[in-house]
PDB file of N, CA and C in Angstrom:
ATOM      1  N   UNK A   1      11.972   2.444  36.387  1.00  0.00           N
ATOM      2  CA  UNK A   1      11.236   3.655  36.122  1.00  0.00           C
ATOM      3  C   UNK A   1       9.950   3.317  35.375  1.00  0.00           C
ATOM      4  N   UNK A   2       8.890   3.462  35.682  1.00  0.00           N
ATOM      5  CA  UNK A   2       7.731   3.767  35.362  1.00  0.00           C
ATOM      6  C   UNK A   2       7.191   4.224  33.856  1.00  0.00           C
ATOM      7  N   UNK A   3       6.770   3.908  32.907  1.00  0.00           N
ATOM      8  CA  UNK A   3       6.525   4.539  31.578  1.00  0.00           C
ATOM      9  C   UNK A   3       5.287   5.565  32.213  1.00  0.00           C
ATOM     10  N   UNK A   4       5.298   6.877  32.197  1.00  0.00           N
ATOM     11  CA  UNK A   4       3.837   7.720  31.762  1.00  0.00           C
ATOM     12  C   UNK A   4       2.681   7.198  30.741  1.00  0.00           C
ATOM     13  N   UNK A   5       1.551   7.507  31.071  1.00  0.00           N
ATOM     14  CA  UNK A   5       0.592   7.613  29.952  1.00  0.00           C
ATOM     15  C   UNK A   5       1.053   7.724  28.615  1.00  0.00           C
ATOM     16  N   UNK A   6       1.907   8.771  28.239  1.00  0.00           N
ATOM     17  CA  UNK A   6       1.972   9.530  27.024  1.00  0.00           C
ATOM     18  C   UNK A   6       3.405   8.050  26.458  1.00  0.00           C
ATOM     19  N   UNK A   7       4.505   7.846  27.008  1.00  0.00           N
ATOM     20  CA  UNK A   7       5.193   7.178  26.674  1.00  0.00           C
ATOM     21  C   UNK A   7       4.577   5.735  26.418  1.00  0.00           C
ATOM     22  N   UNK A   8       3.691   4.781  27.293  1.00  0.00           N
ATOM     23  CA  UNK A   8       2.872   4.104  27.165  1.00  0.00           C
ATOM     24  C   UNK A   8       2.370   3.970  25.374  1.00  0.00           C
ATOM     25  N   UNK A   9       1.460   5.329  24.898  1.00  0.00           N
ATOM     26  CA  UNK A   9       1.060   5.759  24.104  1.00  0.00           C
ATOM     27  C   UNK A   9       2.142   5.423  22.761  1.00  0.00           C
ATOM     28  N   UNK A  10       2.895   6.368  23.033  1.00  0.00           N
ATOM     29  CA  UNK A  10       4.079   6.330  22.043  1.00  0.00           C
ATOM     30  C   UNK A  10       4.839   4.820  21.734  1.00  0.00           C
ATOM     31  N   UNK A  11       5.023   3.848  22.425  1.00  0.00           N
ATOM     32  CA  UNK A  11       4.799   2.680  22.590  1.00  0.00           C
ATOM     33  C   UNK A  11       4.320   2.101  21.370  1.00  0.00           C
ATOM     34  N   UNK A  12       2.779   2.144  22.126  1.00  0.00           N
ATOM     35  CA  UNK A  12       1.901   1.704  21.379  1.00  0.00           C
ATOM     36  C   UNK A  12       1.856   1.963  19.887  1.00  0.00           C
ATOM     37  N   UNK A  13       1.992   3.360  19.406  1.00  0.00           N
ATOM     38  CA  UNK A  13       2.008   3.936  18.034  1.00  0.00           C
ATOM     39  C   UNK A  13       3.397   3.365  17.456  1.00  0.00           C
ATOM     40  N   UNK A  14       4.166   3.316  17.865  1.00  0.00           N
ATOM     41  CA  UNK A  14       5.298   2.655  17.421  1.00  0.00           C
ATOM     42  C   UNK A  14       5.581   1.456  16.928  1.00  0.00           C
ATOM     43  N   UNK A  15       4.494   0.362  17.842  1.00  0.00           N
ATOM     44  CA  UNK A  15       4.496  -1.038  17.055  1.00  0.00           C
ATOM     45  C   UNK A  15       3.679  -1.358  16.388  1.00  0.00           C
ATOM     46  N   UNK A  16       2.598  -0.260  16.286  1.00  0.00           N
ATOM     47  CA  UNK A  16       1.801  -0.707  15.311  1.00  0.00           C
ATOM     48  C   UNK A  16       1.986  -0.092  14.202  1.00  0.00           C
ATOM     49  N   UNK A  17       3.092   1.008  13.830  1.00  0.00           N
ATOM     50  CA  UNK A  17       3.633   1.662  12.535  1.00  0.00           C
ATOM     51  C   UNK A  17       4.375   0.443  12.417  1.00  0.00           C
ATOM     52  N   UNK A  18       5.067  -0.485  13.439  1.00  0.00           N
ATOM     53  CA  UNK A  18       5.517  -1.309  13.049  1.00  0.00           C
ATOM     54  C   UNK A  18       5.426  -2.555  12.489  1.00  0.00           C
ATOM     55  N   UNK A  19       4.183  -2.956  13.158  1.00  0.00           N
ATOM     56  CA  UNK A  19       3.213  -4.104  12.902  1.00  0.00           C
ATOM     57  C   UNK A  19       2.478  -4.050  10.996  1.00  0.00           C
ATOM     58  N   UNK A  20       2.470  -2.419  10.842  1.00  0.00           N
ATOM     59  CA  UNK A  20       1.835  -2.547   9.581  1.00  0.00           C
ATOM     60  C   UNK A  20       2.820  -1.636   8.557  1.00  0.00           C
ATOM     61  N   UNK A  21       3.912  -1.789   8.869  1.00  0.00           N
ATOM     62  CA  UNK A  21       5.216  -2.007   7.819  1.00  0.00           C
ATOM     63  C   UNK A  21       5.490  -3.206   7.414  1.00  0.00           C
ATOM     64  N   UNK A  22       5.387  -4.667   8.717  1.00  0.00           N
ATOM     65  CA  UNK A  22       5.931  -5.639   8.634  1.00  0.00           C
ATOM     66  C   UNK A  22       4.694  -6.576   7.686  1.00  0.00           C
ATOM     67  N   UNK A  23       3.366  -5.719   7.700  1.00  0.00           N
ATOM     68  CA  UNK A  23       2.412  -6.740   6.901  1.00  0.00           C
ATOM     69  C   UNK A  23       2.732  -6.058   5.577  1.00  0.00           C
ATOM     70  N   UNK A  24       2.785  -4.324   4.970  1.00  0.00           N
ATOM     71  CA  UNK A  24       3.235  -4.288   3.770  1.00  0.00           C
ATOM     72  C   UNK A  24       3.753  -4.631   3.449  1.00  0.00           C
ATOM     73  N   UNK A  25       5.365  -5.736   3.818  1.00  0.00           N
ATOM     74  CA  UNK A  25       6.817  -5.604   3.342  1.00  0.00           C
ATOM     75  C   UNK A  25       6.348  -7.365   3.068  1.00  0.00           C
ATOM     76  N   UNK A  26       5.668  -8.260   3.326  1.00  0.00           N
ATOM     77  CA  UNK A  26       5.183  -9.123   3.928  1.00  0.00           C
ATOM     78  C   UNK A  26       4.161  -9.475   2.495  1.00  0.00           C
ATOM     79  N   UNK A  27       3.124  -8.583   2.369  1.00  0.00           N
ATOM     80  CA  UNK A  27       2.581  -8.574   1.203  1.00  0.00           C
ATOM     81  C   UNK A  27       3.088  -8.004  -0.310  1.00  0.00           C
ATOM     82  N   UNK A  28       4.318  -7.109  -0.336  1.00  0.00           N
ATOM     83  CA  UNK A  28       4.838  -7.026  -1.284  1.00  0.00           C
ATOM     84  C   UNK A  28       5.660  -8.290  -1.532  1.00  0.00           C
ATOM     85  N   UNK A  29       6.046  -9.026  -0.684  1.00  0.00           N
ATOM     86  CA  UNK A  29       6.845 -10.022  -1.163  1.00  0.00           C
ATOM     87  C   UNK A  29       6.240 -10.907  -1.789  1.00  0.00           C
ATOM     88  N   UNK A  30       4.753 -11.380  -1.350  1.00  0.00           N
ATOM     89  CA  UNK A  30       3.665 -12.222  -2.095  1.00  0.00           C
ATOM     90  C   UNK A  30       4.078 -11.689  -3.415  1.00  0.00           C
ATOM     91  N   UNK A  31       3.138 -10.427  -3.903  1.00  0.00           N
ATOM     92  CA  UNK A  31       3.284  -9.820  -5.118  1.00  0.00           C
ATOM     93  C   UNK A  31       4.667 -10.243  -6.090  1.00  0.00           C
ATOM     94  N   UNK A  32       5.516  -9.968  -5.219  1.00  0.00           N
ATOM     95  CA  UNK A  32       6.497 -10.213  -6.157  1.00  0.00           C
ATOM     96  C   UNK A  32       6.970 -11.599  -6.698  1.00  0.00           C
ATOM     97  N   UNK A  33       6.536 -12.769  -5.433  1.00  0.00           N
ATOM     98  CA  UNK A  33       7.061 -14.092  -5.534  1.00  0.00           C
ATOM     99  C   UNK A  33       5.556 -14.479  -6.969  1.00  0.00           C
ATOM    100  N   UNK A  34       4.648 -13.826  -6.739  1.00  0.00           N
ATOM    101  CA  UNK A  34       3.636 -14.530  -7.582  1.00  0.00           C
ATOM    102  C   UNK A  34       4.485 -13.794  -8.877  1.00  0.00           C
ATOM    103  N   UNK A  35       4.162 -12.720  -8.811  1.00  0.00           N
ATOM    104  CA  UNK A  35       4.742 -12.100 -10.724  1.00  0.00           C
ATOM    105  C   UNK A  35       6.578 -12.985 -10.811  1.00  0.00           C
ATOM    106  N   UNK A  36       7.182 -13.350 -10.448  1.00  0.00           N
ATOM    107  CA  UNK A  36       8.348 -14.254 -10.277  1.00  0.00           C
ATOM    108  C   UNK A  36       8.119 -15.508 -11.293  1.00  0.00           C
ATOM    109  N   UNK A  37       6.885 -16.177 -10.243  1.00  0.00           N
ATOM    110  CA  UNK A  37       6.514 -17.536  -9.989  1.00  0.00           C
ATOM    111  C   UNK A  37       5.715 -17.851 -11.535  1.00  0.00           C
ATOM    112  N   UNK A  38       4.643 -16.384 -12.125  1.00  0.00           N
ATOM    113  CA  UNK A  38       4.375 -17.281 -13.135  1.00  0.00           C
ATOM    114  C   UNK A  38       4.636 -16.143 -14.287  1.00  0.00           C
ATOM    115  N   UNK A  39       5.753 -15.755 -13.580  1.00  0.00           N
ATOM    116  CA  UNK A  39       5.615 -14.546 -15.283  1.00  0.00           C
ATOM    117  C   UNK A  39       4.735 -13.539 -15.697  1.00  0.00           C
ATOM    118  N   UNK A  40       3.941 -13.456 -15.641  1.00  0.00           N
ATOM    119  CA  UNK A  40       3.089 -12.258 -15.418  1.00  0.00           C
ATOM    120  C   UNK A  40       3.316 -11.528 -14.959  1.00  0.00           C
ATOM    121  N   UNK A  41       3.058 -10.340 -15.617  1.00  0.00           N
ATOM    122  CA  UNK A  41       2.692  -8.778 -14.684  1.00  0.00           C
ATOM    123  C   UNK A  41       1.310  -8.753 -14.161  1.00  0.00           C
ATOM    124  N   UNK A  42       0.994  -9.258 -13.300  1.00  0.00           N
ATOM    125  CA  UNK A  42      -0.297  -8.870 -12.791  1.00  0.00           C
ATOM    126  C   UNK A  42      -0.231  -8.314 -11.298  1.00  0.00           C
ATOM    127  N   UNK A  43      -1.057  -6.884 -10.798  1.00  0.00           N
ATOM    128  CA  UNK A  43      -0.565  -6.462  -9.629  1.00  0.00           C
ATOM    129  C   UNK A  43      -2.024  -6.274  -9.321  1.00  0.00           C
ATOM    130  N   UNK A  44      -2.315  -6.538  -7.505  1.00  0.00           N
ATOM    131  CA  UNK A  44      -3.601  -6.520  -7.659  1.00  0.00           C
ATOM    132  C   UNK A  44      -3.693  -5.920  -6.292  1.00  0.00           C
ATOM    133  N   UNK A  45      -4.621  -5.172  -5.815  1.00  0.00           N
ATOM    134  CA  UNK A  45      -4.392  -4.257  -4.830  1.00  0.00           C
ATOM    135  C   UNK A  45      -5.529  -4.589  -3.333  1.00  0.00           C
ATOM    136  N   UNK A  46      -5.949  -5.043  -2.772  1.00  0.00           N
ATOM    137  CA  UNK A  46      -6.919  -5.703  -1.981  1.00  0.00           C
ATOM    138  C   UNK A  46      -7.112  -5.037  -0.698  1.00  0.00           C
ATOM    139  N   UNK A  47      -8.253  -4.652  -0.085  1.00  0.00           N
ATOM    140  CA  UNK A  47      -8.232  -4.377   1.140  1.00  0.00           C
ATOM    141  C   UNK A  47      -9.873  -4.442   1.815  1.00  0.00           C
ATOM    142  N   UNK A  48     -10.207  -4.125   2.754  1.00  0.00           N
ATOM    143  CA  UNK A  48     -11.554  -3.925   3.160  1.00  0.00           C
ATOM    144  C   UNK A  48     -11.550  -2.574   3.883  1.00  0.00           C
ATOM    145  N   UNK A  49     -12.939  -2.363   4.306  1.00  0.00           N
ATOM    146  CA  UNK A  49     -13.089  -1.324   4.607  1.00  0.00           C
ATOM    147  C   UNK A  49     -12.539  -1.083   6.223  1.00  0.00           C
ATOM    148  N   UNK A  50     -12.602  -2.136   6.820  1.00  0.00           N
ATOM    149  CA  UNK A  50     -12.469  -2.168   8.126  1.00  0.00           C
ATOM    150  C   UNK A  50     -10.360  -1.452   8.338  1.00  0.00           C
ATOM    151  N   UNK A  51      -9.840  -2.209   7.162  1.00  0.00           N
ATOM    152  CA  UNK A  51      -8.368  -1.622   7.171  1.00  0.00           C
ATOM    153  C   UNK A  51      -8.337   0.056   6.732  1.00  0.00           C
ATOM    154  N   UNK A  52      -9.079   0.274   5.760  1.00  0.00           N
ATOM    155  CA  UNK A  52      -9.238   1.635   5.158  1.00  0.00           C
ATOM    156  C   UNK A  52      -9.738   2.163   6.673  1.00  0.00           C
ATOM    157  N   UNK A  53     -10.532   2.093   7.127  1.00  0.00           N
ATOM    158  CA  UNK A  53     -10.819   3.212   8.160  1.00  0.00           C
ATOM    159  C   UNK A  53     -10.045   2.929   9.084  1.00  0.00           C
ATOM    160  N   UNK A  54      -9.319   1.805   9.753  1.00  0.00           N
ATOM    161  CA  UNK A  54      -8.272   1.735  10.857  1.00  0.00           C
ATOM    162  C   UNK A  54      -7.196   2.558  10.026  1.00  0.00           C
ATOM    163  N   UNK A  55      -6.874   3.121   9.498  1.00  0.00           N
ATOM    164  CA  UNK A  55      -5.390   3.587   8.719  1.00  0.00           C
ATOM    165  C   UNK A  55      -5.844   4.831   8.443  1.00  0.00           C
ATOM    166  N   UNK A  56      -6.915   4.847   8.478  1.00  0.00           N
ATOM    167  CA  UNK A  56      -7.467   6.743   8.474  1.00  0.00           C
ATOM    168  C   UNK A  56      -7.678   6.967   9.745  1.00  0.00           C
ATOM    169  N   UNK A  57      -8.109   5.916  10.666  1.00  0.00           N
ATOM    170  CA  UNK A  57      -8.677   7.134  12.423  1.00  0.00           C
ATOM    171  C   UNK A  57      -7.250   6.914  13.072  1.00  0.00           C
ATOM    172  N   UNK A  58      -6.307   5.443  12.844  1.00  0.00           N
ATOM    173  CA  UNK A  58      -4.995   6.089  13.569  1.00  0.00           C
ATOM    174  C   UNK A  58      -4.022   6.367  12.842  1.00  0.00           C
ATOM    175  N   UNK A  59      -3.633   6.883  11.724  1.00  0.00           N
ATOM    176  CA  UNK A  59      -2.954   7.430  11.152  1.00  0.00           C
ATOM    177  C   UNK A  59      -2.862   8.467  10.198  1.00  0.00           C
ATOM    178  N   UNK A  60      -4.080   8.760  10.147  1.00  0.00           N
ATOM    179  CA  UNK A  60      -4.601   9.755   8.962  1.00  0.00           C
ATOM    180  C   UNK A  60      -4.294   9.443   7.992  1.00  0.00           C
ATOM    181  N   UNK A  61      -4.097   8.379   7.158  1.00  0.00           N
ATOM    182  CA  UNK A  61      -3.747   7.936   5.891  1.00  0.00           C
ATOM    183  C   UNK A  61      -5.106   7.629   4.789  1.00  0.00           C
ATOM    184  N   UNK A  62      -4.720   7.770   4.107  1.00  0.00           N
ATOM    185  CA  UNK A  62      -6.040   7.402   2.888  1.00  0.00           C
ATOM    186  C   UNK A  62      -5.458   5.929   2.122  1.00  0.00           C
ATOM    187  N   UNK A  63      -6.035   5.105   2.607  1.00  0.00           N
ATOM    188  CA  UNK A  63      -5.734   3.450   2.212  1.00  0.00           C
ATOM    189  C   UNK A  63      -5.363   3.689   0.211  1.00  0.00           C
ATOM    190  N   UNK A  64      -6.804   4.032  -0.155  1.00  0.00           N
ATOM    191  CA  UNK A  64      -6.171   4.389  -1.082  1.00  0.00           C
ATOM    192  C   UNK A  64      -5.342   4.937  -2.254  1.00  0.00           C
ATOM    193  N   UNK A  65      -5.045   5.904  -1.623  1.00  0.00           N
ATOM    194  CA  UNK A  65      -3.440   6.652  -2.271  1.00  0.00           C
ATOM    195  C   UNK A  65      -2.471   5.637  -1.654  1.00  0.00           C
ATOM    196  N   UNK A  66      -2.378   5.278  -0.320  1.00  0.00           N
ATOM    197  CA  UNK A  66      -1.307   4.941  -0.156  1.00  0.00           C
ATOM    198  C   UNK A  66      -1.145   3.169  -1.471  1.00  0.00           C
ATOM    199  N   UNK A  67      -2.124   2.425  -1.762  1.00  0.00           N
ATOM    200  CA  UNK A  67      -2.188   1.505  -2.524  1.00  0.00           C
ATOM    201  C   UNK A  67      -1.561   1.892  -3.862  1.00  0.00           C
ATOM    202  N   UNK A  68      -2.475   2.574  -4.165  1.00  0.00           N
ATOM    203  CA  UNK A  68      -2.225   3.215  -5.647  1.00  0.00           C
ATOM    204  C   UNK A  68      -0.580   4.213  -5.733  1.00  0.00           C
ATOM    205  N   UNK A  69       0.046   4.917  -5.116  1.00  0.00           N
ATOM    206  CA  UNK A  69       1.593   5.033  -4.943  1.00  0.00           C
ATOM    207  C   UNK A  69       2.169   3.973  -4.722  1.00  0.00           C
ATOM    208  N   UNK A  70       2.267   2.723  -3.942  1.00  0.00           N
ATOM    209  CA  UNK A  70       2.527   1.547  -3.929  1.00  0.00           C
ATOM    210  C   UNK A  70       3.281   0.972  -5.526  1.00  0.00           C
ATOM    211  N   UNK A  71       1.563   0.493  -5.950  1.00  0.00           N
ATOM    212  CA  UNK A  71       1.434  -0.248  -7.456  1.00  0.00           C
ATOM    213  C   UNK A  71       2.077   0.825  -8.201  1.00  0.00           C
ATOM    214  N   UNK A  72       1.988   2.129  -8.447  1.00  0.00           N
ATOM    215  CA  UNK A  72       2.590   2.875  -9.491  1.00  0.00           C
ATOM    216  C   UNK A  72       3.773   2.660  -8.881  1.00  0.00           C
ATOM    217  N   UNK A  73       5.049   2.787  -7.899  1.00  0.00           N
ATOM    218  CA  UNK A  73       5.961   2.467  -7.756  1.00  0.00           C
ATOM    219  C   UNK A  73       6.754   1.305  -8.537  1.00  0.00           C
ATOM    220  N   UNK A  74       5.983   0.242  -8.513  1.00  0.00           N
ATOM    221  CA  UNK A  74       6.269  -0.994  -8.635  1.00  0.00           C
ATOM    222  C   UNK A  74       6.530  -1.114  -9.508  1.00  0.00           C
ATOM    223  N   UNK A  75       5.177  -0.630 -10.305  1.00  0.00           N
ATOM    224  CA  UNK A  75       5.127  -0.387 -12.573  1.00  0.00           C
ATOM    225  C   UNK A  75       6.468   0.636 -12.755  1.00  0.00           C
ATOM    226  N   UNK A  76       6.418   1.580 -12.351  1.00  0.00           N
ATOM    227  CA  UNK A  76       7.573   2.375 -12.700  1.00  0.00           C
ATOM    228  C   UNK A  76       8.793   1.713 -12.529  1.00  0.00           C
ATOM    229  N   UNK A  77       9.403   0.849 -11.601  1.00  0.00           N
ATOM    230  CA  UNK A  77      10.575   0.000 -11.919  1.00  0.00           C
ATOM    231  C   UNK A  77      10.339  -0.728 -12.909  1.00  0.00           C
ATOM    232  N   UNK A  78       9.541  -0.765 -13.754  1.00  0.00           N
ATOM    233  CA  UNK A  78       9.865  -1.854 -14.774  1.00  0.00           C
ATOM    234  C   UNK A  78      10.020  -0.832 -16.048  1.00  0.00           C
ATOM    235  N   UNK A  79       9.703   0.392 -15.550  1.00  0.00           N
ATOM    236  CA  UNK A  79       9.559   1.028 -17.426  1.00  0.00           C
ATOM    237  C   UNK A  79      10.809   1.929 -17.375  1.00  0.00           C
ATOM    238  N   UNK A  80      10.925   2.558 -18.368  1.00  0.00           N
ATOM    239  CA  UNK A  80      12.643   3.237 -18.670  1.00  0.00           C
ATOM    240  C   UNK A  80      11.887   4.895 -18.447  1.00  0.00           C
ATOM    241  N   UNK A  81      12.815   5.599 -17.713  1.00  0.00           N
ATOM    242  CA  UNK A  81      12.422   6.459 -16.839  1.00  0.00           C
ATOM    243  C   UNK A  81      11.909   7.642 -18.414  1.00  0.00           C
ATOM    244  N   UNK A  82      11.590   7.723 -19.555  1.00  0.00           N
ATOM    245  CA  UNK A  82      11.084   8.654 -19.882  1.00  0.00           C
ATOM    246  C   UNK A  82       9.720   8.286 -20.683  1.00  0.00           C
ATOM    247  N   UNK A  83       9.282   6.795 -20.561  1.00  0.00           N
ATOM    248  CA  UNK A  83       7.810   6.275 -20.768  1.00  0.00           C
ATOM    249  C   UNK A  83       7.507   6.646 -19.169  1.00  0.00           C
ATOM    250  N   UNK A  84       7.737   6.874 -18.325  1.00  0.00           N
ATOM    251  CA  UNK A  84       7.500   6.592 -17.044  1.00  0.00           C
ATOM    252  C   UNK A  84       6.461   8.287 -16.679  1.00  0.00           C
ATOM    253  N   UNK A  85       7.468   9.507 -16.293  1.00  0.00           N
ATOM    254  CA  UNK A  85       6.574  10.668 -16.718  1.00  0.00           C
ATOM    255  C   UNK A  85       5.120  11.210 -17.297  1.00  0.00           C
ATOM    256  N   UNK A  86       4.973  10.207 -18.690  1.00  0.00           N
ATOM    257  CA  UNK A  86       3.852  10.429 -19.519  1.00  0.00           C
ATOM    258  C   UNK A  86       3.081   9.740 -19.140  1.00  0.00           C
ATOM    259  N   UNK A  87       3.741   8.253 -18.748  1.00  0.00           N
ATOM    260  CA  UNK A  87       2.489   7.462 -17.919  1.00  0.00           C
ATOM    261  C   UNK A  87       1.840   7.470 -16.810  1.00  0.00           C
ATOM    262  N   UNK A  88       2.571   8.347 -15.466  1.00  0.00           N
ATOM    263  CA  UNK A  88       2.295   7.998 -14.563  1.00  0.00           C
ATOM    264  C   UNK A  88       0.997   9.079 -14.243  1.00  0.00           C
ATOM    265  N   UNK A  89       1.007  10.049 -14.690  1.00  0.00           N
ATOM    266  CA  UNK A  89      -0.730  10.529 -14.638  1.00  0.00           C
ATOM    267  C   UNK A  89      -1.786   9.936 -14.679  1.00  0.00           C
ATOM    268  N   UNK A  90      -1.458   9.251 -15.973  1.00  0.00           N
ATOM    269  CA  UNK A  90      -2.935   8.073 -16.347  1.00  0.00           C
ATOM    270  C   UNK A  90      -3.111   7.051 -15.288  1.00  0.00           C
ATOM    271  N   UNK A  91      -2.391   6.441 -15.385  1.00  0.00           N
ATOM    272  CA  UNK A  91      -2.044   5.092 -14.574  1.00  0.00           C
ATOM    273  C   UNK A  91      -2.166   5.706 -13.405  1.00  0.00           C
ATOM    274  N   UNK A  92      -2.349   6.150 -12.447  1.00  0.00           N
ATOM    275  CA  UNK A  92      -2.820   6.785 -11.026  1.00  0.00           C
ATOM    276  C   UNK A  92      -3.859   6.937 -10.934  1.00  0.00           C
ATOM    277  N   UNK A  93      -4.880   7.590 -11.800  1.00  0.00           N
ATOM    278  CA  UNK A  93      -5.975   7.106 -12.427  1.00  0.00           C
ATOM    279  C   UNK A  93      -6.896   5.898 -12.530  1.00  0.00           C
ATOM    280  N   UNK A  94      -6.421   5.074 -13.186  1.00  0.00           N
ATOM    281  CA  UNK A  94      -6.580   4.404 -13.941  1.00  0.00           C
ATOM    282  C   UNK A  94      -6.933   3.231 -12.738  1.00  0.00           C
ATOM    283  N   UNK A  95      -5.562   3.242 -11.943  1.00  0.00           N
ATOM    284  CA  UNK A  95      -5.272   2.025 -10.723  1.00  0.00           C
ATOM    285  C   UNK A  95      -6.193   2.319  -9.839  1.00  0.00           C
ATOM    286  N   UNK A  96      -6.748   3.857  -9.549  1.00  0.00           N
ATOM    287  CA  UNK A  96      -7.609   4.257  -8.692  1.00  0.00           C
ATOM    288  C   UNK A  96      -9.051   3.952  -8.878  1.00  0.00           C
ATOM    289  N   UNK A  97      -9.288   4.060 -10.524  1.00  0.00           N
ATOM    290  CA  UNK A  97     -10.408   3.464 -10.717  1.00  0.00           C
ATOM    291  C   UNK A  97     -10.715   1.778 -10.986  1.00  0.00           C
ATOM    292  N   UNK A  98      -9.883   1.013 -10.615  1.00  0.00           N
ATOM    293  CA  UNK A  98      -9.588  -0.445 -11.199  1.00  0.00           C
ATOM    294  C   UNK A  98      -9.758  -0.834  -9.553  1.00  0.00           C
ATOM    295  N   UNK A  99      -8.957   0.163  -8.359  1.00  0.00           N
ATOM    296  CA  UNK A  99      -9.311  -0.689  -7.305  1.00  0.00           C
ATOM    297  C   UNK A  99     -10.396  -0.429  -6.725  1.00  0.00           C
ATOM    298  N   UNK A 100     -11.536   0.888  -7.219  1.00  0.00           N
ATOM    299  CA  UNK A 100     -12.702   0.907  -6.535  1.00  0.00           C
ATOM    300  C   UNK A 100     -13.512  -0.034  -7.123  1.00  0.00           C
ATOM    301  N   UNK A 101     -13.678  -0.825  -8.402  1.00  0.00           N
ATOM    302  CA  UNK A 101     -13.901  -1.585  -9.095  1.00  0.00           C
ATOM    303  C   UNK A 101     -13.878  -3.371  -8.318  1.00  0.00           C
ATOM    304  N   UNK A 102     -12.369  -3.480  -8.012  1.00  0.00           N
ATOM    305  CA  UNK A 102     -12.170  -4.263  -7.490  1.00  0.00           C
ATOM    306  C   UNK A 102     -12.985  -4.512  -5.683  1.00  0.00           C
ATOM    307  N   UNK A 103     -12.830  -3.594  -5.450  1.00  0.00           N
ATOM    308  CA  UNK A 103     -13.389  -3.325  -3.430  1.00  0.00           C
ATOM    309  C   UNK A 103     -14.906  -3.844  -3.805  1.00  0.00           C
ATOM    310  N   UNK A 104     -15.526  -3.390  -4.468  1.00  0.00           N
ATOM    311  CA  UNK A 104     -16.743  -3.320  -4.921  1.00  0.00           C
ATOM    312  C   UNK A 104     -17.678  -4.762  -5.420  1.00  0.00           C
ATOM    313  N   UNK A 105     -16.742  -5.276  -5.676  1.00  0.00           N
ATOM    314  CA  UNK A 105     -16.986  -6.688  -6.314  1.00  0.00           C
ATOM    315  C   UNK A 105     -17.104  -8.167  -5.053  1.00  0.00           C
TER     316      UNK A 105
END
């Protein structure tokens, strides 16, 4: 049987939700093997523009929220869930202005 256009399509959208699960899951593991490897908390958030706009025209996503929920995820497993609340306003913030900082450089 024949795939249609539209299934074709669906296909397509499918491995590349898949393709760029398998590079997040892929790059969180970096992150984690480095903060592991030398002790440090250091989390650092990286991208270009060319990924930011592929992740906005086929997915409608905003590169950076999805970064910045990421890293606040990450920080929040390490803190005890009622520093966590008070912080996580700032620190959303904070990460948002640290990675336009960073892109920029």
């Amino acid at each position: 049987m024949k795939e249609t256009a539209v299934q074709v399509n669906e296909r397509k959208i499918r491995n590349g939700i898949r393709k760029q699960a398998e590079k997040i899951w892929r790059e969180k593991q970096k992150v984690w093997d480095r903060l592991k490897s030398d002790g440090k908390r250091k989390l650092r958030g990286d991208w270009t523009i060319e990924e930011a706009e592929y992740l906005k025209s086929a997915y409608g996503m905003d590169l950076e929220d999805v970064l910045v929920k990421a890293l606040t995820a990450e920080i929040a497993v390490e803190m005890p869930a009622r520093q966590h609340k008070a912080w996580e306003d700032k620190v959303q913030q904070d990460l948002i202005d640290f990675l336009k900082r960073e892109n920029n450089k």
